[in-house]
Protein backbone atom coordinates (compact mmCIF):
# COMPACT_ATOMS: atom_id res chain seq x y z
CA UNK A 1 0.00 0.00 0.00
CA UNK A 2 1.61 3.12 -0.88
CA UNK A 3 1.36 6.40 1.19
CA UNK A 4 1.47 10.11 0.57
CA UNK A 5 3.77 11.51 2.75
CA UNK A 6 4.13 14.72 1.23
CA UNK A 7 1.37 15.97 2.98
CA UNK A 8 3.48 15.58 6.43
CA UNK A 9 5.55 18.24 7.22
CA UNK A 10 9.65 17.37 6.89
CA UNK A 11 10.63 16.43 10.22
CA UNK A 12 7.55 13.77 10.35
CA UNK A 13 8.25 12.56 6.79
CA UNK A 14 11.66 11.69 7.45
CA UNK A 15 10.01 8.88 9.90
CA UNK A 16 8.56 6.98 6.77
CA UNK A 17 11.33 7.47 4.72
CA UNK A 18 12.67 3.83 3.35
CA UNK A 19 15.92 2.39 4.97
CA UNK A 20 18.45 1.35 2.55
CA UNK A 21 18.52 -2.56 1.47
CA UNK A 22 20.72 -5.02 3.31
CA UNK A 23 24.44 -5.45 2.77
CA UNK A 24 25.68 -8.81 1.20
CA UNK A 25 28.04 -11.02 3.37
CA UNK A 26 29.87 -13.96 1.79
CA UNK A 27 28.91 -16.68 2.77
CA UNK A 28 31.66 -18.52 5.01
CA UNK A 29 30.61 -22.57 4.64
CA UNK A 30 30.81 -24.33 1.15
CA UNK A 31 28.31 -24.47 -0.96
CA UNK A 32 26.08 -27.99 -0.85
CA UNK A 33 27.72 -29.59 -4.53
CA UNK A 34 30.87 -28.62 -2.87
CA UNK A 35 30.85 -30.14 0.47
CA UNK A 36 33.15 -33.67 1.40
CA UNK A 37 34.01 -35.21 4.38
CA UNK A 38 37.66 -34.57 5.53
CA UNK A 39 39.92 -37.25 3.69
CA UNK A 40 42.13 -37.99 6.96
CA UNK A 41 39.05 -39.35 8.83
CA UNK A 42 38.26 -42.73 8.55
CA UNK A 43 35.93 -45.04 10.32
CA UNK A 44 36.19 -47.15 12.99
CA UNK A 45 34.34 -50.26 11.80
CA UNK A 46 38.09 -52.21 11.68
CA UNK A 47 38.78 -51.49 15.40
CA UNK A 48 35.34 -53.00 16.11
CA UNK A 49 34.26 -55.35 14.22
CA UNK A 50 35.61 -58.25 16.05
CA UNK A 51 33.11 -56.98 19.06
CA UNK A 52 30.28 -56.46 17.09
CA UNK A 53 30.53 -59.69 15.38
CA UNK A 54 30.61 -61.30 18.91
CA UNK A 55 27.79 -59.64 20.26
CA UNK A 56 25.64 -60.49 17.95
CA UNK A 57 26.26 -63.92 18.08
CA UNK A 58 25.68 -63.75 21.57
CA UNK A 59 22.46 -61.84 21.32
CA UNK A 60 20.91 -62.96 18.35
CA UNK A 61 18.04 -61.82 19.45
CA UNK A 62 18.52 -58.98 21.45
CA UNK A 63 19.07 -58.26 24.76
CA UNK A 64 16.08 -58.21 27.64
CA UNK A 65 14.85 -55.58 29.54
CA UNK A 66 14.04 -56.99 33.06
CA UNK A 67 13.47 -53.69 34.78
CA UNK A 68 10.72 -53.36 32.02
CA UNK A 69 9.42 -56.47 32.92
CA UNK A 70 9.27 -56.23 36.65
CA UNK A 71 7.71 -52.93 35.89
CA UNK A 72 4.79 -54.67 33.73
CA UNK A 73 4.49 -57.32 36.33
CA UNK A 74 3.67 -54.90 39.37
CA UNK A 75 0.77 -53.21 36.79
CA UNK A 76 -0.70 -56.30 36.15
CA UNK A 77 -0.89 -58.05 39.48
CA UNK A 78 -2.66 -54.10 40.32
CA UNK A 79 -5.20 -54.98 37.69
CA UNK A 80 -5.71 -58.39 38.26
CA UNK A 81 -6.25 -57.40 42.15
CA UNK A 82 -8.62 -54.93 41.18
CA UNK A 83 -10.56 -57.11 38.92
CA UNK A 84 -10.81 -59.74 41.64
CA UNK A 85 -12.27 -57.47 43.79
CA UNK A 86 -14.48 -56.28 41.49
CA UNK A 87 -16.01 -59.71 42.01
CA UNK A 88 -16.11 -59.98 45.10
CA UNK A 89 -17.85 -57.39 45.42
CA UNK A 90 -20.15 -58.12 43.01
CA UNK A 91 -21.01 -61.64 44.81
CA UNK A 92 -21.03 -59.62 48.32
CA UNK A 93 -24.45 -59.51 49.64
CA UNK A 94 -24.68 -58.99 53.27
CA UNK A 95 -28.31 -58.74 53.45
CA UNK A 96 -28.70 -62.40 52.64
CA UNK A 97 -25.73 -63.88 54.86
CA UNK A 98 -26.99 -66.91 56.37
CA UNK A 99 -24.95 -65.62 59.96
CA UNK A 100 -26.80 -62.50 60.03
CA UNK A 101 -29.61 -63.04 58.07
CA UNK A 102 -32.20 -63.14 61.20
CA UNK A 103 -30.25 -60.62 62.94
CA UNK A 104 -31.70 -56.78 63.48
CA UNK A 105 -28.69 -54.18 61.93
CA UNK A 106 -29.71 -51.65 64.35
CA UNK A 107 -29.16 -53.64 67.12
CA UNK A 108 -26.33 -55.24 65.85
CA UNK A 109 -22.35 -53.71 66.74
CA UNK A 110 -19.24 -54.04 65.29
CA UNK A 111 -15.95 -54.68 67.37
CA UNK A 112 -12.58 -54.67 65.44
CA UNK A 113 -8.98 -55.13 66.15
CA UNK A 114 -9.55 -57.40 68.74
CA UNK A 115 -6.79 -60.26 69.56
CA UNK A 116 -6.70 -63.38 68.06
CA UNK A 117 -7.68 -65.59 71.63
CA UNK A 118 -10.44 -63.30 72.44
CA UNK A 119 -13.66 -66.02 72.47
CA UNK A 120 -17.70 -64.81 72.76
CA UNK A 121 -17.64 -65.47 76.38
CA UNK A 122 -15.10 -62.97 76.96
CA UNK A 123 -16.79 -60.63 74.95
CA UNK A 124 -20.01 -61.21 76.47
CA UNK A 125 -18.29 -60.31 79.93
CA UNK A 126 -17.35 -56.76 78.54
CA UNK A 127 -20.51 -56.01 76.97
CA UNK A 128 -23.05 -57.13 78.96
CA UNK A 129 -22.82 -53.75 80.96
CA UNK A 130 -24.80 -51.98 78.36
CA UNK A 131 -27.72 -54.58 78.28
CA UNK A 132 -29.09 -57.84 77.43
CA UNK A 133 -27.08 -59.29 75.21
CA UNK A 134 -28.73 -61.80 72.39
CA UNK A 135 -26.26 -63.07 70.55
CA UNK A 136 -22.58 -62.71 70.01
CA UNK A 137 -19.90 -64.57 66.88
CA UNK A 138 -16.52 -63.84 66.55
CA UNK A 139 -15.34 -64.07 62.88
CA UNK A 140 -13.56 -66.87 62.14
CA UNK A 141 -11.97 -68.65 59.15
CA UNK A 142 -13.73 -71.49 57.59
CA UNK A 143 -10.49 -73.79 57.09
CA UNK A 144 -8.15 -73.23 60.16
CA UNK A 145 -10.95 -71.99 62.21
CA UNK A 146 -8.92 -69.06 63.56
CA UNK A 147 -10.01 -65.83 64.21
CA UNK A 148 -10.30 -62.94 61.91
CA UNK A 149 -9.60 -60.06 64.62
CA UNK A 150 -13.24 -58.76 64.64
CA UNK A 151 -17.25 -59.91 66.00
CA UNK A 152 -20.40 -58.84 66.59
CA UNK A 153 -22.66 -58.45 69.07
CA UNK A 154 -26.42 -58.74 68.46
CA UNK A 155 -28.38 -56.87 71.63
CA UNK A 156 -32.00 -57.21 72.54
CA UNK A 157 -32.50 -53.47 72.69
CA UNK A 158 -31.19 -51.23 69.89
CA UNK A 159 -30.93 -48.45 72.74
CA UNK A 160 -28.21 -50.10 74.13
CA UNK A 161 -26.15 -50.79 70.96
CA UNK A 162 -26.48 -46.84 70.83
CA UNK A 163 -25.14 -46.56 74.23
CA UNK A 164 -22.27 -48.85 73.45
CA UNK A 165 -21.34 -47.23 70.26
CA UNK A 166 -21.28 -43.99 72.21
CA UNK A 167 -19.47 -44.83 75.37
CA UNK A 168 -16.60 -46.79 73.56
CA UNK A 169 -16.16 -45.44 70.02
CA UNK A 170 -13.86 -45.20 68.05
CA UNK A 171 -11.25 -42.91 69.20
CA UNK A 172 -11.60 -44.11 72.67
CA UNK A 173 -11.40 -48.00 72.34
CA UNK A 174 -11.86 -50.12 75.11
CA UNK A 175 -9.29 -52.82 76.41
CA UNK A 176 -9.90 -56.02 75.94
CA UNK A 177 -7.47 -58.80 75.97
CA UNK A 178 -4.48 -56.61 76.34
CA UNK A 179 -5.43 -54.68 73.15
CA UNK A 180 -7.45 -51.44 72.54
CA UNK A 181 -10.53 -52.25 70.00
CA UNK A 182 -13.18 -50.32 68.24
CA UNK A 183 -16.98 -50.26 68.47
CA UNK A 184 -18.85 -49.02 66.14
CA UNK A 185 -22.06 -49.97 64.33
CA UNK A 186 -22.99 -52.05 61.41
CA UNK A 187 -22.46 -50.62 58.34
CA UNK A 188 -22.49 -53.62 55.69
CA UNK A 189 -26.75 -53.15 56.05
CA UNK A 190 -27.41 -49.47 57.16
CA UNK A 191 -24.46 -47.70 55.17
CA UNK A 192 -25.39 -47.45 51.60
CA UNK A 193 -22.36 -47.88 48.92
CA UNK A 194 -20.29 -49.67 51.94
CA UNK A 195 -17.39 -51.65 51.49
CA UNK A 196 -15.96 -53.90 53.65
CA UNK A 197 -12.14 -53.98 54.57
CA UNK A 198 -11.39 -56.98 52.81
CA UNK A 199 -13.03 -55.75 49.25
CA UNK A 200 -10.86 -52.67 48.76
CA UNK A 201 -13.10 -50.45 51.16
CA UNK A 202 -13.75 -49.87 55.05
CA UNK A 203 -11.51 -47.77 57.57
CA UNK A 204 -9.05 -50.14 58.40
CA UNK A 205 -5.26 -49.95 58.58
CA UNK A 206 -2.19 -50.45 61.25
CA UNK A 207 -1.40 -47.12 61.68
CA UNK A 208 -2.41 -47.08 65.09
CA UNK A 209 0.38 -49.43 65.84
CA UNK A 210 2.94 -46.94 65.33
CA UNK A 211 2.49 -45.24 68.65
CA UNK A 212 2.91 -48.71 70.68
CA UNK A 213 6.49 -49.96 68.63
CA UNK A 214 9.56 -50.00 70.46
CA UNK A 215 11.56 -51.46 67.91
CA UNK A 216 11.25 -49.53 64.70
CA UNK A 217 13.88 -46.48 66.30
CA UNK A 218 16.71 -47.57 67.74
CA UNK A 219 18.17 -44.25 68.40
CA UNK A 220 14.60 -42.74 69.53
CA UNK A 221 12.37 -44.24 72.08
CA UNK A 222 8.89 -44.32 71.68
CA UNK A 223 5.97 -41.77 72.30
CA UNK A 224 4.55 -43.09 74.81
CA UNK A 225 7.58 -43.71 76.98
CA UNK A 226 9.24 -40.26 76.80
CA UNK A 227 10.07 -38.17 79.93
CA UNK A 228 7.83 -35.29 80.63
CA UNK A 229 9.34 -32.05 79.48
CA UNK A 230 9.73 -30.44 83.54
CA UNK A 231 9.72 -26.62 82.89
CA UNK A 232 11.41 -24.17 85.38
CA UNK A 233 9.90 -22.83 88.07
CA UNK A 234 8.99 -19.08 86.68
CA UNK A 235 9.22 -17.81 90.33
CA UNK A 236 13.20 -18.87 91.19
CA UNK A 237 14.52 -16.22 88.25
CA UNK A 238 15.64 -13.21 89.36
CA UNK A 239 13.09 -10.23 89.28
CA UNK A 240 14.34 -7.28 87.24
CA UNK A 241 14.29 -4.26 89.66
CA UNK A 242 11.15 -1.88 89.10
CA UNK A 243 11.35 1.99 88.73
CA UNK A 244 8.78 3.48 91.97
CA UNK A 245 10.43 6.88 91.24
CA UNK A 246 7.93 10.15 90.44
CA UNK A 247 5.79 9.95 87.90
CA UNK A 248 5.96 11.16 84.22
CA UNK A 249 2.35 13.15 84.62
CA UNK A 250 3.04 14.77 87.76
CA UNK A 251 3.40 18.46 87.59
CA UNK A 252 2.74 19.44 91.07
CA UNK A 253 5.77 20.75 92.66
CA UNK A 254 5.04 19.00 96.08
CA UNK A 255 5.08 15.69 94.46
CA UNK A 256 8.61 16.74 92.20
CA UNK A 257 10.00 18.09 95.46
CA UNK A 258 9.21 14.86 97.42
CA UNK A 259 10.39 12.23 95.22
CA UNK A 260 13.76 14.22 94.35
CA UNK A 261 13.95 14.07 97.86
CA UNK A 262 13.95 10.52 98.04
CA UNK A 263 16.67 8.16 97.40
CA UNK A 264 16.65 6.89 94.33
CA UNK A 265 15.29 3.20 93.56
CA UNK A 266 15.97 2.44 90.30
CA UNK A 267 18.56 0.04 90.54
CA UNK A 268 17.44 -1.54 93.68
CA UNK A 269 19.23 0.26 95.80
CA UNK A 270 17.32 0.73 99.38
CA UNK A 271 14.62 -1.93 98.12
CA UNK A 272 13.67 -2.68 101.63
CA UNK A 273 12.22 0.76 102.21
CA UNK A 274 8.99 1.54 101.97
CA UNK A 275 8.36 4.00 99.15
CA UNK A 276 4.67 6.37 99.36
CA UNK A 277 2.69 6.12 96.42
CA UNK A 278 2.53 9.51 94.31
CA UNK A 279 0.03 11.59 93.46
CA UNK A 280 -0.52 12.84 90.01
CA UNK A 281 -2.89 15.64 88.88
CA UNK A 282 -2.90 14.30 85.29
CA UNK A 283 -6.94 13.45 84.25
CA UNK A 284 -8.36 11.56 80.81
CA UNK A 285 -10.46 13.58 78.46
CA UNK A 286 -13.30 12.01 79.06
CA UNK A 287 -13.02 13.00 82.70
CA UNK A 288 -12.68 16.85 81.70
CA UNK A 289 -15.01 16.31 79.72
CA UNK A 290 -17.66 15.24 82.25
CA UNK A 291 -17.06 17.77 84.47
CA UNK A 292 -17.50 20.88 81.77
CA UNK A 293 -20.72 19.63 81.31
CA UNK A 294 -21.47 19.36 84.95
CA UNK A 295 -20.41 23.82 85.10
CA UNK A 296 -22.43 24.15 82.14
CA UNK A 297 -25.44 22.37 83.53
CA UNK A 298 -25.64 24.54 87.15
CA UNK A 299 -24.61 27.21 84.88
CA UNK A 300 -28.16 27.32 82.55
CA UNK A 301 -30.41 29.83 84.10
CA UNK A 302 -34.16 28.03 85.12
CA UNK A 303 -36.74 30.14 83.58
C-alpha cells in the first residue's frame, strides 16, 4: 500500500522514509555440490568389528529388559487385584448372609482389632454392661478356624447398641485382651455404597500401631515412653528491679520536690524501704469532659 507523505511536514516525513537494502556477506561454509568429508578421517568399523561380530552372536536376538518387565508385572498383578475385587464385590451380599440373616442391623455392633484368643464369652463379659445381650460370633476362618480379629454383638435393645457405640467409640477403644478395639455400628446393612475392609473399602489400617512400637527407632524411644518435658519454676529467676520513682504526669511541685527528695530506687538500691505512692494531677479527656458539662449544667439559668 503506498502512502502520501508529502502531505506531512519534513521532520515527520523523514520517519517513513525507506531504509536502505541489506548489505551482502559472503557466505563462510561451502556451498552444498561442494561439500566432502575430511579425507584424513576414517571409520572405525576395523577397530570394532571383532566386538560387534561377537555380540551379535551372543544376542541374536537382542538383549532383555528386566526392569521393564518387573515394571509390567507390578501393573498387572494391580489390575488383576482390582478385577478380583471387582467380584467380590459383586457376589457380596450382606443382606442375605446366612450368619446375620435373622439378625436386626440396628441392634447389631461391630468390634474390630480385637486379639486373636479373644472367644464370645469374653466378649459377652465386657458387653453385657450396656444390656441384654442376644447373641454374640466372633469371625472366624472357615479352614483353620482361627479368628479374623473382629465380631459382633447382636443386643436385645437397639438403645443399648447406641449406648455402646457412644461410650466406647472409636477414638476411645476399650481394652480387651491386652489390646485397645473399636466399636462401632454395622455398616455392611445401614451404610449405603459400603465396602468392607477386605473388598478394597472400610476404615481399616495399622497405623495405630505406630504409637505402641519399640523397635522400629533404635536411636529414639517411643511416644509413649518419653520423659515429661519439667519446665522451670517461673518464680526462682531473678526479678528485674522496678522503677517506683515520680511519675511522668506529675506536675505538682510537692510531688517533684518529694520524690527528688527521696533516694533513688531504680537500681534496687534501698529496696527494703517503703516507698509512698505519688500523686498525680494528670486526668483523661473524658473526665474533663464530664465535668465541663457538669459547670455548664448549674450554669443554665431556670426560667
Amino acid at each position: 500500500m503506498n502512502h502520501n507523505i508529502s502531505k506531512f511536514p519534513p521532520d515527520v516525513s523523514k520517519l517513513f522514509k525507506a531504509r536502505p537494502p541489506l548489505q551482502y556477506k559472503r557466505q563462510v561454509d561451502y556451498p552444498l555440490e561442494k561439500r566432502q568429508t575430511n579425507p584424513h578421517i576414517t571409520g572405525v568399523s576395523h577397530l570394532l568389528g571383532s566386538q560387534l561380530n561377537e555380540y551379535r552372536n551372543r544376542f541374536s536376538e537382542g538383549s532383555s529388559n528386566e526392569h521393564i518387565k518387573e515394571y509390567e508385572k507390578a501393573v498387572t498383578s494391580k489390575i488383576n487385584e482390582l478385577r478380583s475385587l471387582d467380584e467380590k464385590l459383586k457376589n457380596w451380599e450382606p443382606n442375605n448372609d446366612p450368619n446375620i440373616k435373622h439378625t436386626d442391623p440396628y441392634r447389631t455392633i461391630f468390634v474390630g482389632r480385637l486379639s486373636y484368643e479373644v472367644n464370645e464369652v469374653e466378649l459377652q463379659k465386657e458387653f453385657i454392661k450396656f444390656g441384654e445381650i442376644e447373641k454374640v460370633r466372633v469371625v472366624r476362618d472357615k479352614i483353620t478356624n482361627k479368628s479374623r480379629g473382629y465380631a459382633f454383638v447382636v443386643f436385645t435393645n437397639p438403645q443399648s447398641s447406641k449406648l455402646a457405640c457412644k461410650e466406647i467409640g472409636v477414638h476411645r477403644g476399650l481394652e480387651i485382651g491386652g489390646r485397645t478395639c473399636i466399636v462401632d455400628i454395622e455398616r455392611g446393612r445401614t451404610v449405603k455404597y459400603f465396602k468392607p475392609r477386605r473388598l478394597g473399602g472400610g476404615l481399616g489400617g495399622r497405623g495405630y500401631t505406630k504409637m505402641y512400637r519399640k523397635s522400629d527407632r533404635p536411636f529414639r524411644r517411643p511416644v509413649m515412653e518419653r520423659d515429661p518435658v519439667i519446665l522451670p519454676n517461673p518464680k526462682t529467676f531473678p526479678t528485674r528491679p522496678v522503677y517506683t520513682g515520680p511519675s511522668r504526669f506529675s506536675r505538682s511541685p510537692a510531688s517533684t520536690q518529694t520524690a527528688s527528695s527521696m533516694p533513688s530506687n531504680r537500681y534496687g538500691a534501698n529496696a527494703g524501704q517503703e516507698v509512698p505512692p505519688v500523686q498525680t494531677s494528670y486526668r483523661s479527656r473524658n473526665a474533663r469532659a464530664q465535668e465541663s458539662n457538669k459547670v455548664q449544667k448549674t450554669e443554665e439559668p431556670d426560667y
